[in-house]
PDB file of N, CA and C in Angstrom:
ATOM      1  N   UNK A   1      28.068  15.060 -79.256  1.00  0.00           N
ATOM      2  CA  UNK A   1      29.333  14.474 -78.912  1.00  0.00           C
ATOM      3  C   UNK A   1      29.466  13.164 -79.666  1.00  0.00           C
ATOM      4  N   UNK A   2      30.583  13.210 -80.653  1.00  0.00           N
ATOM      5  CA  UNK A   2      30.837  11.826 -81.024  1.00  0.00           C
ATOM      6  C   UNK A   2      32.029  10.913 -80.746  1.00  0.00           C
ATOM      7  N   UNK A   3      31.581   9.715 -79.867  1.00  0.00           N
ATOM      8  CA  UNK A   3      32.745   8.797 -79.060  1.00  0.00           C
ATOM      9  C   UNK A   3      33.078   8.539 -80.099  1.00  0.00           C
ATOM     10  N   UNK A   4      34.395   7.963 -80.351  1.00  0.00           N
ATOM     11  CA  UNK A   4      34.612   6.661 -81.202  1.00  0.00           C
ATOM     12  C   UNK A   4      35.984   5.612 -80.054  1.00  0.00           C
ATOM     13  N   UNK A   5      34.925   4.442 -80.251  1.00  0.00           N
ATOM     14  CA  UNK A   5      35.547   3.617 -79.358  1.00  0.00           C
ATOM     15  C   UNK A   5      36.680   2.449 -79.962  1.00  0.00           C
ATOM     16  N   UNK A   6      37.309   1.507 -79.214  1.00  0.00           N
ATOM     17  CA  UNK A   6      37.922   0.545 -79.555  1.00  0.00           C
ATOM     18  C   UNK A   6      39.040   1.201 -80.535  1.00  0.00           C
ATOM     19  N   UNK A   7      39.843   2.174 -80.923  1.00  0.00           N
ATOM     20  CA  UNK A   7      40.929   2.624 -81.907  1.00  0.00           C
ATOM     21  C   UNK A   7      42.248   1.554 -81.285  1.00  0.00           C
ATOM     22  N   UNK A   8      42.323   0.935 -82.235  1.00  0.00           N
ATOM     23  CA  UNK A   8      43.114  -0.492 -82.082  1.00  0.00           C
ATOM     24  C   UNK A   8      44.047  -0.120 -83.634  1.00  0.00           C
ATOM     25  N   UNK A   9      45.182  -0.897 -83.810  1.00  0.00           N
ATOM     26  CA  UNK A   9      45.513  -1.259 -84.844  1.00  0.00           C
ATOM     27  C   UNK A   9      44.630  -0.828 -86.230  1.00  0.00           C
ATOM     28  N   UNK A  10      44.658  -0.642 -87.104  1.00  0.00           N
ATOM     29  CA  UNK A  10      43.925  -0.259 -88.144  1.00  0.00           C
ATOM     30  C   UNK A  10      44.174  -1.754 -89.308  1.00  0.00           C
ATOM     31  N   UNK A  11      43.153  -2.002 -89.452  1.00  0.00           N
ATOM     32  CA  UNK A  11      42.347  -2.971 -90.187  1.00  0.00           C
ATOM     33  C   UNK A  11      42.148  -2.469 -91.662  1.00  0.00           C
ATOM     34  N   UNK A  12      42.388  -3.150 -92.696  1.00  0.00           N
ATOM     35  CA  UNK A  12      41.912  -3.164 -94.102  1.00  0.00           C
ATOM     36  C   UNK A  12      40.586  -3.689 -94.456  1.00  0.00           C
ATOM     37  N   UNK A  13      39.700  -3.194 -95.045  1.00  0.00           N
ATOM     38  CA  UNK A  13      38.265  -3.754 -95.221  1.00  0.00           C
ATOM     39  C   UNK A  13      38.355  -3.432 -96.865  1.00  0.00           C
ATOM     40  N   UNK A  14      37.771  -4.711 -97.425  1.00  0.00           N
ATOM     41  CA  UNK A  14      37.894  -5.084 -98.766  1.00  0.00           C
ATOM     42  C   UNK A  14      36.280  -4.763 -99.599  1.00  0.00           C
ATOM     43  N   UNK A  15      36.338  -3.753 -99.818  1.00  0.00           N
ATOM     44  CA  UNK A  15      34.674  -3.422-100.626  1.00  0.00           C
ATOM     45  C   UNK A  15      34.889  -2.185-101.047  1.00  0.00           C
ATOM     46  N   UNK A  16      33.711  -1.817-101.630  1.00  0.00           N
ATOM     47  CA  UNK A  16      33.399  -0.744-102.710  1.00  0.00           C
ATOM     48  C   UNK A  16      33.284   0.524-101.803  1.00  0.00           C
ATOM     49  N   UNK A  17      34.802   1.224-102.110  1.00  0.00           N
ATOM     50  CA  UNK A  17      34.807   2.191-101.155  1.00  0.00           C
ATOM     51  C   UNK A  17      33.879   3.356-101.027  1.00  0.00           C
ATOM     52  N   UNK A  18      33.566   3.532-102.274  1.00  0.00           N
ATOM     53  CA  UNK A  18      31.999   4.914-102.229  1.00  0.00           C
ATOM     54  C   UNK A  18      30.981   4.237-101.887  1.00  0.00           C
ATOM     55  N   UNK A  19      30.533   2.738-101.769  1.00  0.00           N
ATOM     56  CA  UNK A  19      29.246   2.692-100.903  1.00  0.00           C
ATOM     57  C   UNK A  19      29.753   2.763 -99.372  1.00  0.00           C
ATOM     58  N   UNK A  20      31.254   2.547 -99.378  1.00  0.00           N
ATOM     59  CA  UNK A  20      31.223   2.203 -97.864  1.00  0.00           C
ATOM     60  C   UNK A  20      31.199   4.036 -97.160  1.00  0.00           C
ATOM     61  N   UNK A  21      31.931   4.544 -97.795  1.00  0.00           N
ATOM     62  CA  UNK A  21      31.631   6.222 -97.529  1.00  0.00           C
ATOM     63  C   UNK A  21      30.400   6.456 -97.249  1.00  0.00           C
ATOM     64  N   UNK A  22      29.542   5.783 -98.114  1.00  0.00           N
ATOM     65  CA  UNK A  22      27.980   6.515 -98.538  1.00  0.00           C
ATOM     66  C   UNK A  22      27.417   6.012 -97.476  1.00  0.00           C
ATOM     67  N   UNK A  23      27.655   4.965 -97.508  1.00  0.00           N
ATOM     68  CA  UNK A  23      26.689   3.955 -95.957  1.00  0.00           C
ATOM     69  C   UNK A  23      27.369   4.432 -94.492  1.00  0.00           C
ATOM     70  N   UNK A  24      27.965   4.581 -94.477  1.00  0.00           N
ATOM     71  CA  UNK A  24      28.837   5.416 -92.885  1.00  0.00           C
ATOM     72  C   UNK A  24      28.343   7.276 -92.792  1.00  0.00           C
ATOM     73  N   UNK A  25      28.765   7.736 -94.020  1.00  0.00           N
ATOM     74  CA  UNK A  25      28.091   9.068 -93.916  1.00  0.00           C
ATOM     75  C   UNK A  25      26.588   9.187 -93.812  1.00  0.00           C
ATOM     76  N   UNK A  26      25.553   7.935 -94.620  1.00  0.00           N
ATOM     77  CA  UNK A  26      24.641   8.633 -94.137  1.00  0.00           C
ATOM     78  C   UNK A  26      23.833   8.227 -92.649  1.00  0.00           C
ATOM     79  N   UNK A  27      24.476   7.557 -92.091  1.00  0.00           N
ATOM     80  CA  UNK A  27      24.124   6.189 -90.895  1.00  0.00           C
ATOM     81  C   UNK A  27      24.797   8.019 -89.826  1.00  0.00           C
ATOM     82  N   UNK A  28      25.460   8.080 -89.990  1.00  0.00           N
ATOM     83  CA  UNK A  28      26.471   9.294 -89.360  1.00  0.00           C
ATOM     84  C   UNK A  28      25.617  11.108 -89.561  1.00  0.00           C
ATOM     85  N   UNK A  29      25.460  11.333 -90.600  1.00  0.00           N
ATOM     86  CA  UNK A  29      24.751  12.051 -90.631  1.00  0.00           C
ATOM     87  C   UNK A  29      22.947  12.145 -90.180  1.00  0.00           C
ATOM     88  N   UNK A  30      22.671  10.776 -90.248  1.00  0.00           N
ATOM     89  CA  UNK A  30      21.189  10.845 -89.350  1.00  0.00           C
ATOM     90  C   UNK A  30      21.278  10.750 -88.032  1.00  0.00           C
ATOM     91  N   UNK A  31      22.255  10.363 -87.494  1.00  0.00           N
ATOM     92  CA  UNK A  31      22.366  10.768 -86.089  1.00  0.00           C
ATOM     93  C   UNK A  31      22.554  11.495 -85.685  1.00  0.00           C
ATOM     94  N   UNK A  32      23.440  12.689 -86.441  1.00  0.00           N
ATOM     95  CA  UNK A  32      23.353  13.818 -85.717  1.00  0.00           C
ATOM     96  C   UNK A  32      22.414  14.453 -86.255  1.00  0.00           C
ATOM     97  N   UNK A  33      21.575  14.459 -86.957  1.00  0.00           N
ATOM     98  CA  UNK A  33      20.326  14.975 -87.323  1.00  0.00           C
ATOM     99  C   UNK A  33      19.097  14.630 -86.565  1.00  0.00           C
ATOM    100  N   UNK A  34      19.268  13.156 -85.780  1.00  0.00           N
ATOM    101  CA  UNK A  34      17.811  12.913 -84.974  1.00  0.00           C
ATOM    102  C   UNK A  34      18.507  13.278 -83.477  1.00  0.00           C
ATOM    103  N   UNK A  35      19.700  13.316 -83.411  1.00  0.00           N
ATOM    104  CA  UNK A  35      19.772  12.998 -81.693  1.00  0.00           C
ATOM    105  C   UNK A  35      20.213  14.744 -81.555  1.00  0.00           C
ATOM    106  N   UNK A  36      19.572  15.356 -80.727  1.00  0.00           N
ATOM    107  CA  UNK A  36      19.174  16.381 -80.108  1.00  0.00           C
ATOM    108  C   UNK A  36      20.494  17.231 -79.208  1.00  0.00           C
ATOM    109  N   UNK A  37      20.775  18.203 -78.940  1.00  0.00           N
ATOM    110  CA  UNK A  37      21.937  18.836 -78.407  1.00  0.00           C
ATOM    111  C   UNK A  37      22.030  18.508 -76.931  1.00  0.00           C
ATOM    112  N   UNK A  38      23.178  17.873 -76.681  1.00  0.00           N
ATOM    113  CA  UNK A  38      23.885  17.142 -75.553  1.00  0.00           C
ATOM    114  C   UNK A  38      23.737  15.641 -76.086  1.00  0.00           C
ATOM    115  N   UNK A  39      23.041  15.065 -76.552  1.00  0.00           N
ATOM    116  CA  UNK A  39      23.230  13.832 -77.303  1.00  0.00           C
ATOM    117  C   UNK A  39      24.097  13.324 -77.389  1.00  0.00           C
ATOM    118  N   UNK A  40      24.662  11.609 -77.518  1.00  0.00           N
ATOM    119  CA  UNK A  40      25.689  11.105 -77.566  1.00  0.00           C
ATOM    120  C   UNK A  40      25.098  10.293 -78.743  1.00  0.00           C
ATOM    121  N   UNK A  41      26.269  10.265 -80.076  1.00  0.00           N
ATOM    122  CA  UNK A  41      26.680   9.368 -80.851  1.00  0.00           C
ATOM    123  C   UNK A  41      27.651   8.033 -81.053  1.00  0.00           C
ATOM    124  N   UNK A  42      27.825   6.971 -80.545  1.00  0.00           N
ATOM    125  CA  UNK A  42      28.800   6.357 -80.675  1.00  0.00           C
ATOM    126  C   UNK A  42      28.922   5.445 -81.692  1.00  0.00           C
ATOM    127  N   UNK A  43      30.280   5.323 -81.949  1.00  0.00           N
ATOM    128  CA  UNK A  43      30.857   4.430 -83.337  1.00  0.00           C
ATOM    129  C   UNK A  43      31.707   3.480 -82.672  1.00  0.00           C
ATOM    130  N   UNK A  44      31.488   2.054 -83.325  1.00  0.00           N
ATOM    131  CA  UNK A  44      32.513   1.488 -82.712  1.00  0.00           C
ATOM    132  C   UNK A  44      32.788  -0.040 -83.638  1.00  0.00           C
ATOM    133  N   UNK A  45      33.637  -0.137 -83.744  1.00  0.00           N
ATOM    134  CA  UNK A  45      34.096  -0.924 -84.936  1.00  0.00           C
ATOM    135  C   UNK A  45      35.121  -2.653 -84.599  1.00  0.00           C
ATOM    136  N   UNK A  46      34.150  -3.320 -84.840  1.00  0.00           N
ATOM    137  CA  UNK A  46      34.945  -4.887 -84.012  1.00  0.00           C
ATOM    138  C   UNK A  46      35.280  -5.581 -85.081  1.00  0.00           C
ATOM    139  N   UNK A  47      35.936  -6.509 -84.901  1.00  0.00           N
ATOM    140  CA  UNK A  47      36.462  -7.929 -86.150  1.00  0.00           C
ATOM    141  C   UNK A  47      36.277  -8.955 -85.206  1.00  0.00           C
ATOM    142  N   UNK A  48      35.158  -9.721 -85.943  1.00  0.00           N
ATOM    143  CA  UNK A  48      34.481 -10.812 -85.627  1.00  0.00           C
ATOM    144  C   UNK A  48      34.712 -12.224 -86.939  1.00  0.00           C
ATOM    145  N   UNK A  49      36.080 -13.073 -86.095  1.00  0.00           N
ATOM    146  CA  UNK A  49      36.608 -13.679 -87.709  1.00  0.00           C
ATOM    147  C   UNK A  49      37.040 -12.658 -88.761  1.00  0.00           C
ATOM    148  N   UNK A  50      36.468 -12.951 -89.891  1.00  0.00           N
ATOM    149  CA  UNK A  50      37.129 -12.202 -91.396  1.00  0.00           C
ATOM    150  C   UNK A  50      36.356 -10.858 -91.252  1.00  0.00           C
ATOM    151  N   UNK A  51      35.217 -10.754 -90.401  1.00  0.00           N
ATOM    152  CA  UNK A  51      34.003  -9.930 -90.763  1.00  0.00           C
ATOM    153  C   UNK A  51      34.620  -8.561 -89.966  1.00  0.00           C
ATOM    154  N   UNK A  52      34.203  -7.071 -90.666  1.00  0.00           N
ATOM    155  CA  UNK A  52      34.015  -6.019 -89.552  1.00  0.00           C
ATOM    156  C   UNK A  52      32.589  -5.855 -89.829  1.00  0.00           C
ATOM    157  N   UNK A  53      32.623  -5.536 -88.036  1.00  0.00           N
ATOM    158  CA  UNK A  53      31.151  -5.588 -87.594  1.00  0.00           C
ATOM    159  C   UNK A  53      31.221  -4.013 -86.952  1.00  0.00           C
ATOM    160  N   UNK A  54      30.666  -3.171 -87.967  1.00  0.00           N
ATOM    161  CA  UNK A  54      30.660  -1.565 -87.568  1.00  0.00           C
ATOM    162  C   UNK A  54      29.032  -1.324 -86.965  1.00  0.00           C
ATOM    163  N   UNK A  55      29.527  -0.908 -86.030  1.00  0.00           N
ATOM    164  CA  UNK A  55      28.117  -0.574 -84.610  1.00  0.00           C
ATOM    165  C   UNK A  55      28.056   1.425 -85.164  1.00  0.00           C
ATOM    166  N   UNK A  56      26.602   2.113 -84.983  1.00  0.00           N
ATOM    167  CA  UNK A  56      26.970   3.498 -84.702  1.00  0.00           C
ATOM    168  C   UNK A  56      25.196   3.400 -83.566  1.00  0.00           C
ATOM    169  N   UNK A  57      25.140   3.576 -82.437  1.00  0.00           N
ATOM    170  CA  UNK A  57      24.515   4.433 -81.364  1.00  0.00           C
ATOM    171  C   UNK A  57      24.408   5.606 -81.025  1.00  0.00           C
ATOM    172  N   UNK A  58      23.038   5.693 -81.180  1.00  0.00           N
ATOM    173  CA  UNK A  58      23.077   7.370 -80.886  1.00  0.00           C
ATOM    174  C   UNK A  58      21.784   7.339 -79.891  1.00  0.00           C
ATOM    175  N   UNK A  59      21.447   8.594 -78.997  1.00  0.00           N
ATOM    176  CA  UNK A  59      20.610   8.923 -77.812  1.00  0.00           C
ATOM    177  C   UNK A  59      19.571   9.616 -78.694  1.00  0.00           C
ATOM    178  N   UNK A  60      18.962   9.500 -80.015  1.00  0.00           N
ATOM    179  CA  UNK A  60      18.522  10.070 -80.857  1.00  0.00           C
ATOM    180  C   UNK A  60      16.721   9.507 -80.612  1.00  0.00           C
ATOM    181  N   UNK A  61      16.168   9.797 -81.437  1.00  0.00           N
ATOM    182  CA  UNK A  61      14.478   9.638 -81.792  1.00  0.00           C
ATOM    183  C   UNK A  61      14.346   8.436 -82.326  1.00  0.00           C
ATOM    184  N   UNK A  62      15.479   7.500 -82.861  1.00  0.00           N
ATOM    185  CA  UNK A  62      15.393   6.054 -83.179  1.00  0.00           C
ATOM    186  C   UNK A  62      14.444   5.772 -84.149  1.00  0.00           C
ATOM    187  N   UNK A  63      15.027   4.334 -84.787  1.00  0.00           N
ATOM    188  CA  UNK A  63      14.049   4.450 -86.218  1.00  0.00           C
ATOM    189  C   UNK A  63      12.512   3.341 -85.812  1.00  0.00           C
ATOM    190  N   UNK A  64      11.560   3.829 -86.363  1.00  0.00           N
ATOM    191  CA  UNK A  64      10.542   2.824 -85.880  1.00  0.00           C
ATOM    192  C   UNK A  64      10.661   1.322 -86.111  1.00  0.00           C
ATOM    193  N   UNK A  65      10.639   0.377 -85.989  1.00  0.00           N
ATOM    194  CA  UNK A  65      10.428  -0.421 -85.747  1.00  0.00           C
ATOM    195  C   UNK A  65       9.719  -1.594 -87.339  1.00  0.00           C
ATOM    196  N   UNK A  66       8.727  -0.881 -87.282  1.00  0.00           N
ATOM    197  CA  UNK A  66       8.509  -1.504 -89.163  1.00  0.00           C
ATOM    198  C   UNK A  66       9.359  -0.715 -90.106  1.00  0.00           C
ATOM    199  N   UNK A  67       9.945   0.193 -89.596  1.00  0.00           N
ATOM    200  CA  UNK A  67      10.992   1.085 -91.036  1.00  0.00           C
ATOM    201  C   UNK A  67      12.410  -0.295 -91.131  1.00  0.00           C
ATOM    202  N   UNK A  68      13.033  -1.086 -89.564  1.00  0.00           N
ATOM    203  CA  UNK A  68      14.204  -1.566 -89.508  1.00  0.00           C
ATOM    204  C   UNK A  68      14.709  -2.283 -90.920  1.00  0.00           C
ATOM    205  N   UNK A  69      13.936  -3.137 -91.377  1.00  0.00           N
ATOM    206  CA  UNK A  69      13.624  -4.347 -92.151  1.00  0.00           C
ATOM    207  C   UNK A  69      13.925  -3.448 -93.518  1.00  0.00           C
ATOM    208  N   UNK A  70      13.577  -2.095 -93.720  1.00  0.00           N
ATOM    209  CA  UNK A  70      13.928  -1.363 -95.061  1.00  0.00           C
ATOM    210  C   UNK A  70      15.234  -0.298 -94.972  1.00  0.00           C
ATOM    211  N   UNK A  71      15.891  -0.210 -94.079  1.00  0.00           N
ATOM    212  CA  UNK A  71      16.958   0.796 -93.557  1.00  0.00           C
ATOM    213  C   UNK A  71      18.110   1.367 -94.708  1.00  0.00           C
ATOM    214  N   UNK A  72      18.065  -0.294 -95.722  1.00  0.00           N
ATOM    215  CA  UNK A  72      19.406   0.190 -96.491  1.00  0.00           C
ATOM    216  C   UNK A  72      18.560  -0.093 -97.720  1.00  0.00           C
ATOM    217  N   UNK A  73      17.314  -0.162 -97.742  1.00  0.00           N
ATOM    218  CA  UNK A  73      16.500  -0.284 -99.526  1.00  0.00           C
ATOM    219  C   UNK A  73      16.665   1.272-100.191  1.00  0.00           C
ATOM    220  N   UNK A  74      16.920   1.326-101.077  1.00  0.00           N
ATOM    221  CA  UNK A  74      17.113   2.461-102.179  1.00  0.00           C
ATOM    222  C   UNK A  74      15.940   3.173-101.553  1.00  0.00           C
ATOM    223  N   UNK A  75      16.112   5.093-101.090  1.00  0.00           N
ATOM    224  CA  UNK A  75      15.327   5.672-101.488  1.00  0.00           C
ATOM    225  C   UNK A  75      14.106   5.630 -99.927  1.00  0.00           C
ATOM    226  N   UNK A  76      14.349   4.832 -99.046  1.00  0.00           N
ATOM    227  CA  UNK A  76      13.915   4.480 -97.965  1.00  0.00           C
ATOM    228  C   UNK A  76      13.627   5.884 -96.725  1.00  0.00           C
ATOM    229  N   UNK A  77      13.226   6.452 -96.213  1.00  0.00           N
ATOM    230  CA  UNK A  77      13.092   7.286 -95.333  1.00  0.00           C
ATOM    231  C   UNK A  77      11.465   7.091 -94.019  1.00  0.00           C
ATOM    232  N   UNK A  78      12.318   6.891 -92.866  1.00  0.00           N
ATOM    233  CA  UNK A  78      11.524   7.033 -91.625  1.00  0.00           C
ATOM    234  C   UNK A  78      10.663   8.149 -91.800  1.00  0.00           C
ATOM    235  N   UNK A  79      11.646   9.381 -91.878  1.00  0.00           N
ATOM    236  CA  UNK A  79      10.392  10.654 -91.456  1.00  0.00           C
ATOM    237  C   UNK A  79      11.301  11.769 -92.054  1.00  0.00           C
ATOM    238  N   UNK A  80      10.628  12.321 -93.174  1.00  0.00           N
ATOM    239  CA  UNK A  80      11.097  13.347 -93.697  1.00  0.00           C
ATOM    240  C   UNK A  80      10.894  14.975 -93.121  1.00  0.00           C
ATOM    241  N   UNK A  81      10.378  15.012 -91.731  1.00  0.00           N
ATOM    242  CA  UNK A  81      10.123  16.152 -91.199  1.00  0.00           C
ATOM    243  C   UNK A  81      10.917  17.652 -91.020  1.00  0.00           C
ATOM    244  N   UNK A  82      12.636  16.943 -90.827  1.00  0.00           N
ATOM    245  CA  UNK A  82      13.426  17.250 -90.720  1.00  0.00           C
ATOM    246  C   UNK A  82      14.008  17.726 -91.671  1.00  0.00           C
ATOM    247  N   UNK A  83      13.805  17.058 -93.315  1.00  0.00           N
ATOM    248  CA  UNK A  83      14.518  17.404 -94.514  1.00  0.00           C
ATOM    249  C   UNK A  83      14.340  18.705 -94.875  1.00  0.00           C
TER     250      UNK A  83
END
């Protein structure tokens, strides 16, 4: 199940639209890949000042803990078990 919360007014965000695709699809696609059937995914998207501050939660297997710190480094993977 994927919530998506807060649908307000629609907002313009100023950046490189194929990383921003790339970084949402794959943040989006590992959640429904770790979080398990009946699982909840949520997305939820705030403006904090100039900034959007995009949240995604999921009821999933979660990433360890020393992986956090490398999440968006080129080429990076928790656990390829699944691939």
């Amino acid at each position: 199940m994927l919530i998506v919360s807060n649908i307000i007014t629609p907002q313009w965000i100023e950046g490189d639209r194929v990383r921003l695709a790339q970084v949402l699809s794959n943040l989006l696609n590992n959640a429904t890949k770790y979080t398990g059937e009946g699982g909840k995914i949520m997305l939820n998207v705030t403006r904090e000042g100039s900034t959007a501050v995009i949240e995604i939660r999921d009821t999933g297997i979660g990433i360890p803990a020393a992986t956090l710190p490398h999440i968006f480094d080129l080429f990076i993977q928790a656990d390829d078990s699944l691939a």
